[in-house]
PDB file of N, CA and C in Angstrom:
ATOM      1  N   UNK A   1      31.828   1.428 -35.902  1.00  0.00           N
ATOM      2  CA  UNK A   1      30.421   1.316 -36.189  1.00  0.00           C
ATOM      3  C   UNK A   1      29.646   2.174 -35.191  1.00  0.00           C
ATOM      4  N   UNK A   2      28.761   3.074 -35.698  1.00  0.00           N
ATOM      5  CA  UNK A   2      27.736   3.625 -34.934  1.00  0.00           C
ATOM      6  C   UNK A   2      27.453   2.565 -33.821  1.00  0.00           C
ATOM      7  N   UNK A   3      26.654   3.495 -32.436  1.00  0.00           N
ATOM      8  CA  UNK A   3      26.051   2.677 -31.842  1.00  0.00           C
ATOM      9  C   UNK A   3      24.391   2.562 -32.400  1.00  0.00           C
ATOM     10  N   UNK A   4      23.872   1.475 -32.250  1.00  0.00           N
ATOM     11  CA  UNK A   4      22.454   1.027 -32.540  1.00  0.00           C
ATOM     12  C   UNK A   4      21.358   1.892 -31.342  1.00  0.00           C
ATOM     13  N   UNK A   5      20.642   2.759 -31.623  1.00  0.00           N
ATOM     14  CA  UNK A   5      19.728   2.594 -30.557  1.00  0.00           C
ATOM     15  C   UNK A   5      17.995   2.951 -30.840  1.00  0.00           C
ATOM     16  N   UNK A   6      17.079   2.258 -30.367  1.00  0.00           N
ATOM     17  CA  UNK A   6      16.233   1.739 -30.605  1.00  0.00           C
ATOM     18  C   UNK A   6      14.950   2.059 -29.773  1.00  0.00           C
ATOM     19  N   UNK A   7      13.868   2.525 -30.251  1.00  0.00           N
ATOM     20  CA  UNK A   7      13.079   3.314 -29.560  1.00  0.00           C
ATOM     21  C   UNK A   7      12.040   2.304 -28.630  1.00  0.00           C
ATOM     22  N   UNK A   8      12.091   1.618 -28.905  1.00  0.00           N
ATOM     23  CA  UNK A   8      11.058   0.388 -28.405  1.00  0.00           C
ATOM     24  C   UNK A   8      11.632  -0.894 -29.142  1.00  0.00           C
ATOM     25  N   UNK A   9      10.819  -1.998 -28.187  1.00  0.00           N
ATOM     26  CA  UNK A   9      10.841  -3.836 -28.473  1.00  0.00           C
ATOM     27  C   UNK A   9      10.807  -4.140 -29.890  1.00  0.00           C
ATOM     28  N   UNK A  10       9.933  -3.589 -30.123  1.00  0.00           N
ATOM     29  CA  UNK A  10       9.258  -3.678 -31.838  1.00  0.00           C
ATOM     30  C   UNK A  10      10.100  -3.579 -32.743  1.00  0.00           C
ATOM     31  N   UNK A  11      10.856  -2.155 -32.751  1.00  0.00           N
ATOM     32  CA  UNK A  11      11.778  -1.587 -33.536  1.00  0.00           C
ATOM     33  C   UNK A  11      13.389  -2.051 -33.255  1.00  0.00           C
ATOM     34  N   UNK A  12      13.410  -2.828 -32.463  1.00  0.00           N
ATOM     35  CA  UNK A  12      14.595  -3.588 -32.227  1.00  0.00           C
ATOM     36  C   UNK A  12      14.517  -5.467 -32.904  1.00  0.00           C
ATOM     37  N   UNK A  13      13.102  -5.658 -32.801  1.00  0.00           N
ATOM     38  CA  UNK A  13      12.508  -6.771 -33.860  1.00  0.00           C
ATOM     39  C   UNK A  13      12.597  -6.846 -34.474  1.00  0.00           C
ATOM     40  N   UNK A  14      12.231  -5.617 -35.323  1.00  0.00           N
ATOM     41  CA  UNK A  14      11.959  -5.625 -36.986  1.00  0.00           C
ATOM     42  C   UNK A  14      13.488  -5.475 -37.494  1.00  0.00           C
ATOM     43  N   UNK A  15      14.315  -4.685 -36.614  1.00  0.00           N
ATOM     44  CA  UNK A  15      15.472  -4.127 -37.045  1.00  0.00           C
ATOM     45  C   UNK A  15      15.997  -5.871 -37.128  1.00  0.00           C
ATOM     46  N   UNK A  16      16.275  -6.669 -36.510  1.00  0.00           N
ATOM     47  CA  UNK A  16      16.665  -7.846 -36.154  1.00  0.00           C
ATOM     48  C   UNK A  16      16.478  -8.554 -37.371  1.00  0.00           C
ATOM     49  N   UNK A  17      15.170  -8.548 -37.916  1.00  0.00           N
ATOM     50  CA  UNK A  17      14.393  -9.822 -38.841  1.00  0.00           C
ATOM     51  C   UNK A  17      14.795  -8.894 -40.275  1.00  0.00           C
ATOM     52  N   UNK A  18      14.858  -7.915 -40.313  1.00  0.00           N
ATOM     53  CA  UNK A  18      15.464  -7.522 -41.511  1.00  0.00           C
ATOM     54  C   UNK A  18      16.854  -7.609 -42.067  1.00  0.00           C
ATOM     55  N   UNK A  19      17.802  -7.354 -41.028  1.00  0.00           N
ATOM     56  CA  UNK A  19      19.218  -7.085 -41.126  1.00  0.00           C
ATOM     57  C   UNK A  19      20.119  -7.818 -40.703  1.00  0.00           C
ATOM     58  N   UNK A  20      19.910  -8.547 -39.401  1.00  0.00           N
ATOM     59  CA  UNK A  20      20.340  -9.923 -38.855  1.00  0.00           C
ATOM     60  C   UNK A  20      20.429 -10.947 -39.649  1.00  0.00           C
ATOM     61  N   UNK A  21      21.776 -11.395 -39.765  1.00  0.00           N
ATOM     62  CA  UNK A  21      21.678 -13.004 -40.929  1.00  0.00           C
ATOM     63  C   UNK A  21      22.489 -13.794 -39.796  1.00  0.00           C
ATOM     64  N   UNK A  22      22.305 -14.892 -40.164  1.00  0.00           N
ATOM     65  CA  UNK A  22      23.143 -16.221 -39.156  1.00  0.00           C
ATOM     66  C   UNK A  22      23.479 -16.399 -40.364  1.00  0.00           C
ATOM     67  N   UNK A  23      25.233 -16.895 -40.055  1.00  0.00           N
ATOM     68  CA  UNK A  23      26.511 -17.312 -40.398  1.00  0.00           C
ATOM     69  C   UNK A  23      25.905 -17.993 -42.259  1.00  0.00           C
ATOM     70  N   UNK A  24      25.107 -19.203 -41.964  1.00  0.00           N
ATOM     71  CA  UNK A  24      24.894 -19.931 -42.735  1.00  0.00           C
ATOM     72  C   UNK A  24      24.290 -19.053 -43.887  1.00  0.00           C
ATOM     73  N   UNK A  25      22.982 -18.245 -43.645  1.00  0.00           N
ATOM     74  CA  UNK A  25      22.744 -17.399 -44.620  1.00  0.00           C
ATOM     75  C   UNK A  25      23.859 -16.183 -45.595  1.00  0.00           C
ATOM     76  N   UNK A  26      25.368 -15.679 -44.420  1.00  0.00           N
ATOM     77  CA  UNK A  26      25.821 -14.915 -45.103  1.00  0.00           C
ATOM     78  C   UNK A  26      27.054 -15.743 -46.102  1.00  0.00           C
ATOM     79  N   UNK A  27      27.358 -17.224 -46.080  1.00  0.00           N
ATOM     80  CA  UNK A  27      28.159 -17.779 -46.686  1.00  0.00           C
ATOM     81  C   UNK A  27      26.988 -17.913 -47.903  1.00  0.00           C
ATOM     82  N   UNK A  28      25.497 -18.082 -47.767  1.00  0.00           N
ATOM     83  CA  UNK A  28      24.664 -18.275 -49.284  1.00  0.00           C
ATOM     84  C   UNK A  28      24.365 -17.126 -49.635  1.00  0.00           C
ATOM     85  N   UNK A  29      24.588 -15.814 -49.179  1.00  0.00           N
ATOM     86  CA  UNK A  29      25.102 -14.872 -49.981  1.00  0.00           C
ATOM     87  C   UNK A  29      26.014 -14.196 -50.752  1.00  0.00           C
ATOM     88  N   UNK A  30      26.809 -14.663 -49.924  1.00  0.00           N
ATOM     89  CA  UNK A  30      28.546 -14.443 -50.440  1.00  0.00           C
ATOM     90  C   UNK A  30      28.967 -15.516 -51.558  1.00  0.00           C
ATOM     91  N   UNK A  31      28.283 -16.782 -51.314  1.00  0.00           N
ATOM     92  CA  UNK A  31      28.972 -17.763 -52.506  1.00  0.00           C
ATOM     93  C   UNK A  31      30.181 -18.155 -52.108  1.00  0.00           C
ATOM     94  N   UNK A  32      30.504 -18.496 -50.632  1.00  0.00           N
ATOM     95  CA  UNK A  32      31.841 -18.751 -50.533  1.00  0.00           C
ATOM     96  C   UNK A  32      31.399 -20.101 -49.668  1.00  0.00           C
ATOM     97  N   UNK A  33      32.670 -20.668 -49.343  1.00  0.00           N
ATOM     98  CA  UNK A  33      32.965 -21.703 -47.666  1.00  0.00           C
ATOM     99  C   UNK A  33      32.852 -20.780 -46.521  1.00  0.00           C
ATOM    100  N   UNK A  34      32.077 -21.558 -45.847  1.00  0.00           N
ATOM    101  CA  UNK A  34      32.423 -21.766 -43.854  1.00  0.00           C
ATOM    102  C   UNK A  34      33.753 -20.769 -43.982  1.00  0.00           C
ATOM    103  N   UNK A  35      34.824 -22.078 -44.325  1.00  0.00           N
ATOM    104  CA  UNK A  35      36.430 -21.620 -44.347  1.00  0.00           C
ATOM    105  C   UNK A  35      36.767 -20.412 -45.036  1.00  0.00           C
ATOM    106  N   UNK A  36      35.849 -19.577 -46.129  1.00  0.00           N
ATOM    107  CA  UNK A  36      36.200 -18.558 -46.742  1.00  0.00           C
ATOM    108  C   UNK A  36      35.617 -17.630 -45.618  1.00  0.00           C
ATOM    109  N   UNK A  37      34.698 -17.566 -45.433  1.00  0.00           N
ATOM    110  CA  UNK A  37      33.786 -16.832 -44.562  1.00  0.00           C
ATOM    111  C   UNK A  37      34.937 -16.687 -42.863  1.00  0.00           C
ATOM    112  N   UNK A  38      35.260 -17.578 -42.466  1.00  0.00           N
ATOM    113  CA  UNK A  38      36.091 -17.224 -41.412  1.00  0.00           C
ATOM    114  C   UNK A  38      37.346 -16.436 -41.613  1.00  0.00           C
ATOM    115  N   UNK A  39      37.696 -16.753 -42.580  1.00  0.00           N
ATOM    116  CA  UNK A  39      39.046 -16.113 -43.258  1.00  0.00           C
ATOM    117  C   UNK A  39      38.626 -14.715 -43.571  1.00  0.00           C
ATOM    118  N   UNK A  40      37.315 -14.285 -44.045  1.00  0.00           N
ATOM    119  CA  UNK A  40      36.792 -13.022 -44.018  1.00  0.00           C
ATOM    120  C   UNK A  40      37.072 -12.364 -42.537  1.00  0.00           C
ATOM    121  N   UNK A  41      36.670 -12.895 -42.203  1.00  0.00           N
ATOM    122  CA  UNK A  41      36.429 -12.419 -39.946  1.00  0.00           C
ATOM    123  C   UNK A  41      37.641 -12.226 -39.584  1.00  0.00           C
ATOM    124  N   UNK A  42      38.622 -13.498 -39.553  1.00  0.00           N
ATOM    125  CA  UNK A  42      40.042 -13.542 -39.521  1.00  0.00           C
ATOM    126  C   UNK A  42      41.116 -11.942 -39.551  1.00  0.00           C
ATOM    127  N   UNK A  43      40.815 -11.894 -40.737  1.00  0.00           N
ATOM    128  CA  UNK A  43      41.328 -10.683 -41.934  1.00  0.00           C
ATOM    129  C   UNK A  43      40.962  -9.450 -41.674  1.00  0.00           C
ATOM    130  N   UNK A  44      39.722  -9.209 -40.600  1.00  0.00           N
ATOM    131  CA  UNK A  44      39.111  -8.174 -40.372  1.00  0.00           C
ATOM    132  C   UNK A  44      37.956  -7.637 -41.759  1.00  0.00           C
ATOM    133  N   UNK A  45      38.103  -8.052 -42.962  1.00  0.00           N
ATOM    134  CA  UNK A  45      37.388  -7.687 -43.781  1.00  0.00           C
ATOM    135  C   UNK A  45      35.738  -7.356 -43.462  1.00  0.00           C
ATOM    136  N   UNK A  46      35.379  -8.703 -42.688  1.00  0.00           N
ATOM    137  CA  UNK A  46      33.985  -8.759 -42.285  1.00  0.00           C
ATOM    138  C   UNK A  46      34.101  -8.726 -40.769  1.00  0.00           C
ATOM    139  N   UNK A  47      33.069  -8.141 -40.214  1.00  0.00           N
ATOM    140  CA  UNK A  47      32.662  -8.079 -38.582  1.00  0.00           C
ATOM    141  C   UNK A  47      31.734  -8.465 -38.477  1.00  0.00           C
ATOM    142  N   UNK A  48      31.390  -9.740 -37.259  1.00  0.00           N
ATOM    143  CA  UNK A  48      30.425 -10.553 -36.871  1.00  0.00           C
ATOM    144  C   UNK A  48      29.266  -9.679 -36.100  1.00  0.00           C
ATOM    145  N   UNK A  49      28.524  -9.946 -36.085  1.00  0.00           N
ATOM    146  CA  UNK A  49      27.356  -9.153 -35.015  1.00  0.00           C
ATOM    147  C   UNK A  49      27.132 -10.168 -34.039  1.00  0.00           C
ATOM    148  N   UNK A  50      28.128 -10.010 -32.894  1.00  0.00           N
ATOM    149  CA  UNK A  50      27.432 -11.176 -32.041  1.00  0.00           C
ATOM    150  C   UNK A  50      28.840 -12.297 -32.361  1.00  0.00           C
ATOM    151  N   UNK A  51      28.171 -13.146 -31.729  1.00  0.00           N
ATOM    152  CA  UNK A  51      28.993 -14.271 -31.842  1.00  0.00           C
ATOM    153  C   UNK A  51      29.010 -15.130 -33.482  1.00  0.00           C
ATOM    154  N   UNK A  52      27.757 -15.545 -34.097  1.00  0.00           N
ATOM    155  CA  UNK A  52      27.602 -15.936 -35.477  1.00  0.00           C
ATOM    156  C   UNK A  52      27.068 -15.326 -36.171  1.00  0.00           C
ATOM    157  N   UNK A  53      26.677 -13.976 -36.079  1.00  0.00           N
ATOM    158  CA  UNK A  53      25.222 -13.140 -36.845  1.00  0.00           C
ATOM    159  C   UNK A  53      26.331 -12.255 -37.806  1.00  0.00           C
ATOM    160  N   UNK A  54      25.447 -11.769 -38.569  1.00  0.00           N
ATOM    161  CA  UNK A  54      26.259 -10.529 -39.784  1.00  0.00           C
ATOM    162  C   UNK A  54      25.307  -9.605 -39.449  1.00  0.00           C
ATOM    163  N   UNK A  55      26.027  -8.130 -39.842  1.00  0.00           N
ATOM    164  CA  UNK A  55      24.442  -7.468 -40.743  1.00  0.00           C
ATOM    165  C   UNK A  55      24.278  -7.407 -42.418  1.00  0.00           C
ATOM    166  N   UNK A  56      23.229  -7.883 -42.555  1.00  0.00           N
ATOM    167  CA  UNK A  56      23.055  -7.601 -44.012  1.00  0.00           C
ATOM    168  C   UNK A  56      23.728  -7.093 -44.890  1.00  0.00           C
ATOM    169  N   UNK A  57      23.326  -5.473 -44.425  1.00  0.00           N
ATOM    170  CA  UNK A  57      23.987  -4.448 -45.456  1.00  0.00           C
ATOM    171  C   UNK A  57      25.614  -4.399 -45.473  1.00  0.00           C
ATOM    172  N   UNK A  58      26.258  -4.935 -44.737  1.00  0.00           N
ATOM    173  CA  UNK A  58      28.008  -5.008 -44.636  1.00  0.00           C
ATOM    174  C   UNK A  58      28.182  -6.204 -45.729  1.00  0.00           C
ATOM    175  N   UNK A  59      27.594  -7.119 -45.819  1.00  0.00           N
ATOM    176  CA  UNK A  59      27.509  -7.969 -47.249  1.00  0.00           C
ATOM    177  C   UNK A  59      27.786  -7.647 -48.695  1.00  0.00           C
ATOM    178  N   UNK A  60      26.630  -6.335 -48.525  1.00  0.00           N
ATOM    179  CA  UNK A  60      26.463  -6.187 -49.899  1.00  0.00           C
ATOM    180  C   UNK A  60      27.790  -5.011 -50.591  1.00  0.00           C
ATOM    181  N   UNK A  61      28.443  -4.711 -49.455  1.00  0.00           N
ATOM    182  CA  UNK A  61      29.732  -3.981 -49.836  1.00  0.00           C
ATOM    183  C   UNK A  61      30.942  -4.903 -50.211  1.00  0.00           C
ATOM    184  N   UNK A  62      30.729  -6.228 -50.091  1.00  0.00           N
ATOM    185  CA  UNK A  62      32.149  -6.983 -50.072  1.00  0.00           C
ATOM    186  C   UNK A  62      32.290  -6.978 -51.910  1.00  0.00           C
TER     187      UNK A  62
END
């Protein structure tokens, strides 16, 4: 993955509130379990941002 870099506070905000999902939101996108969703991570399929976060757009490729 590219590195992220960010010209100012703001643009590291917005980048955040747009693209940033917690765990819970990317299992009600995906339509799966907790347990499917880890098994994603597991598998390497999906990469966490962070400790529980996704990004968005890596979602919409699964």
């Amino acid at each position: 993955m590219n590195k992220l870099v960010f010209e100012s506070i703001d643009e590291l905000r917005e980048f955040m509130e747009k693209e940033v999902i917690t765990t819970s939101e990317a299992i009600e996108i995906i339509g799966c379990s907790r347990q499917n969703l880890k098994q994603l991570v597991d598998y390497g399929t999906l990469k966490p941002f962070g400790r529980c976060f996704f990004l968005l757009h890596l979602l919409t490729i699964l």
